[in-house]
Protein backbone atom coordinates (compact mmCIF):
# COMPACT_ATOMS: atom_id res chain seq x y z
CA UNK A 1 67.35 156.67 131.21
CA UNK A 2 64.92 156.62 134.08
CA UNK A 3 60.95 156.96 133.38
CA UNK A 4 59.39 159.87 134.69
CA UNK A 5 56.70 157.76 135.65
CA UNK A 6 59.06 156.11 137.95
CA UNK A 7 60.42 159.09 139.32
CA UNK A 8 56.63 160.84 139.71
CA UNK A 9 56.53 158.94 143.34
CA UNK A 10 58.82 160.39 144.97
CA UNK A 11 57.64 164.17 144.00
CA UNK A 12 53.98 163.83 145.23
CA UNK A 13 54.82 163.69 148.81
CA UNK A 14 57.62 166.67 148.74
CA UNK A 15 55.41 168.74 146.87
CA UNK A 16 52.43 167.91 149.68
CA UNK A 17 54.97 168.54 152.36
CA UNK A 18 55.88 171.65 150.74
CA UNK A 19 52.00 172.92 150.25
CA UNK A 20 51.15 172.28 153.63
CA UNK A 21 54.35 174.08 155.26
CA UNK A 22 53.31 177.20 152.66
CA UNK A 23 49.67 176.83 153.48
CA UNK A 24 50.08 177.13 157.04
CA UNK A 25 52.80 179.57 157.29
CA UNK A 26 51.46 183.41 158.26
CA UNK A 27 50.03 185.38 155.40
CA UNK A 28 50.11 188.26 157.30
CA UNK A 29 53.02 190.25 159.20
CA UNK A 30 51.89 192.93 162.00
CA UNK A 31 53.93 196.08 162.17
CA UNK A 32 55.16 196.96 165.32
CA UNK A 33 52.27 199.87 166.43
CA UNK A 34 50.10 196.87 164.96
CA UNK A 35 51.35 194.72 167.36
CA UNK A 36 51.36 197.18 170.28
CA UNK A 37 47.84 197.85 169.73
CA UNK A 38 46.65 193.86 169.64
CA UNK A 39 48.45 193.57 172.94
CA UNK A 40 46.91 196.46 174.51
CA UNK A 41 43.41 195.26 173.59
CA UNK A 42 43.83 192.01 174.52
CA UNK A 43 44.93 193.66 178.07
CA UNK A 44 41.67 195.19 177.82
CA UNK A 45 39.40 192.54 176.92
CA UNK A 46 40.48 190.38 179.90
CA UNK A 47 39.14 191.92 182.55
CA UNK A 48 35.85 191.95 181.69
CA UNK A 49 35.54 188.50 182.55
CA UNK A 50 36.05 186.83 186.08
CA UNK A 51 39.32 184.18 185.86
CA UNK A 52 39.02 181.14 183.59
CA UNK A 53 35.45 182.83 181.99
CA UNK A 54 37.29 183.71 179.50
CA UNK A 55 37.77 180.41 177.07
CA UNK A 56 39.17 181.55 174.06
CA UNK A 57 40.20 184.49 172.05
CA UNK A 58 41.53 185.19 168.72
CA UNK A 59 41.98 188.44 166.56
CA UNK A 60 39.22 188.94 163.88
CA UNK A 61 40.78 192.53 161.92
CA UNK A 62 43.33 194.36 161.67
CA UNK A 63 43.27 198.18 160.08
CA UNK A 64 43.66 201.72 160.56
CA UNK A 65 46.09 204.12 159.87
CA UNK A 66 49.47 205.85 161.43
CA UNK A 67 46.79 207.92 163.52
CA UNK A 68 45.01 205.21 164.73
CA UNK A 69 44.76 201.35 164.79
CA UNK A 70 41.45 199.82 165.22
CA UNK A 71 41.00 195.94 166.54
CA UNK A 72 38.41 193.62 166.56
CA UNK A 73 38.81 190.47 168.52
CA UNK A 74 36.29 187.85 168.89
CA UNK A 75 36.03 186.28 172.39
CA UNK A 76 34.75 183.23 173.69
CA UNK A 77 32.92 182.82 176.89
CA UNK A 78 29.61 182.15 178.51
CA UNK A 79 28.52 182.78 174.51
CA UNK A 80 30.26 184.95 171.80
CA UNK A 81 31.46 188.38 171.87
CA UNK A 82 33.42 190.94 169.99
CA UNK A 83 35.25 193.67 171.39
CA UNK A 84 36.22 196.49 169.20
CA UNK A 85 39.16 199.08 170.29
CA UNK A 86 41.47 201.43 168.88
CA UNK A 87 44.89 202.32 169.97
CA UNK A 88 46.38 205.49 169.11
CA UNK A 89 50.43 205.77 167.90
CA UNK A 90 51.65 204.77 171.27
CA UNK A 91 49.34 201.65 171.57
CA UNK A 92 47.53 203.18 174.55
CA UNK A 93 43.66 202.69 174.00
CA UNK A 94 41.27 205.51 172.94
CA UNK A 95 38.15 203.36 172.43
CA UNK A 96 36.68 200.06 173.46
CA UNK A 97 33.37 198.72 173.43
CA UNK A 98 32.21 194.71 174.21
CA UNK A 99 29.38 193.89 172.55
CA UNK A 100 27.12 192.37 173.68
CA UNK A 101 27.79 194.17 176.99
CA UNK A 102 28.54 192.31 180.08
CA UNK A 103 26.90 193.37 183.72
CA UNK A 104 29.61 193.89 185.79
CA UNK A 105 28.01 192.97 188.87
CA UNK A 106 27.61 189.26 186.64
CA UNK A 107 31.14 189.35 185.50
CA UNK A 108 32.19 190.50 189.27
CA UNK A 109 30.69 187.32 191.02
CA UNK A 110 31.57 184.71 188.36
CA UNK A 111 28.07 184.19 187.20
């Protein structure tokens, strides 16, 4: 009969491998008008900064309701910003708002 001890080797790594592929896999599933709306406000977000301003992006919350489905992303730039919009059923945007603002005559010339 073989020890478990001996045996106990060869589990630690499968089990890490296994933690790490569970850990990392999306906790969270976007419904299609979900989905519709994220795109659209990312589409709206970009141009309020001039080409390659814009460094990074990433989507901070998700809610709302079959009306209505508000976003918050978080964007990266010349400093921090988060831009808040809501999509309606369709995904076309109702509201947006950047805050802090950006001058547009800044964002216009690349400064």
């Amino acid at each position: 009969m073989t020890s478990p001890l001996r045996i106990l080797p060869l589990f630690v790594p499968a089990a890490l491998a296994g933690s790490a592929l569970f850990a990392s896999s999306p906790a969270y599933a976007m419904s299609d008008a979900e989905s519709r709306a994220v795109a659209q406000c990312r589409a709206e977000l970009v141009p309020h900064f001039p080409d390659g301003a814009l460094t990074s992006h990433r989507v901070g919350a998700i809610a709302g309701n079959s009306r209505r489905t508000r976003v918050t992303l978080y964007a990266t730039a010349d400093r921090r910003y988060t831009f808040e919009c809501a999509a309606d059923a369709d995904g076309r945007v109702v509201t947006a708002a950047l805050n802090p603002p950006r001058d547009s005559r800044l964002a216009a010339r690349g400064e």
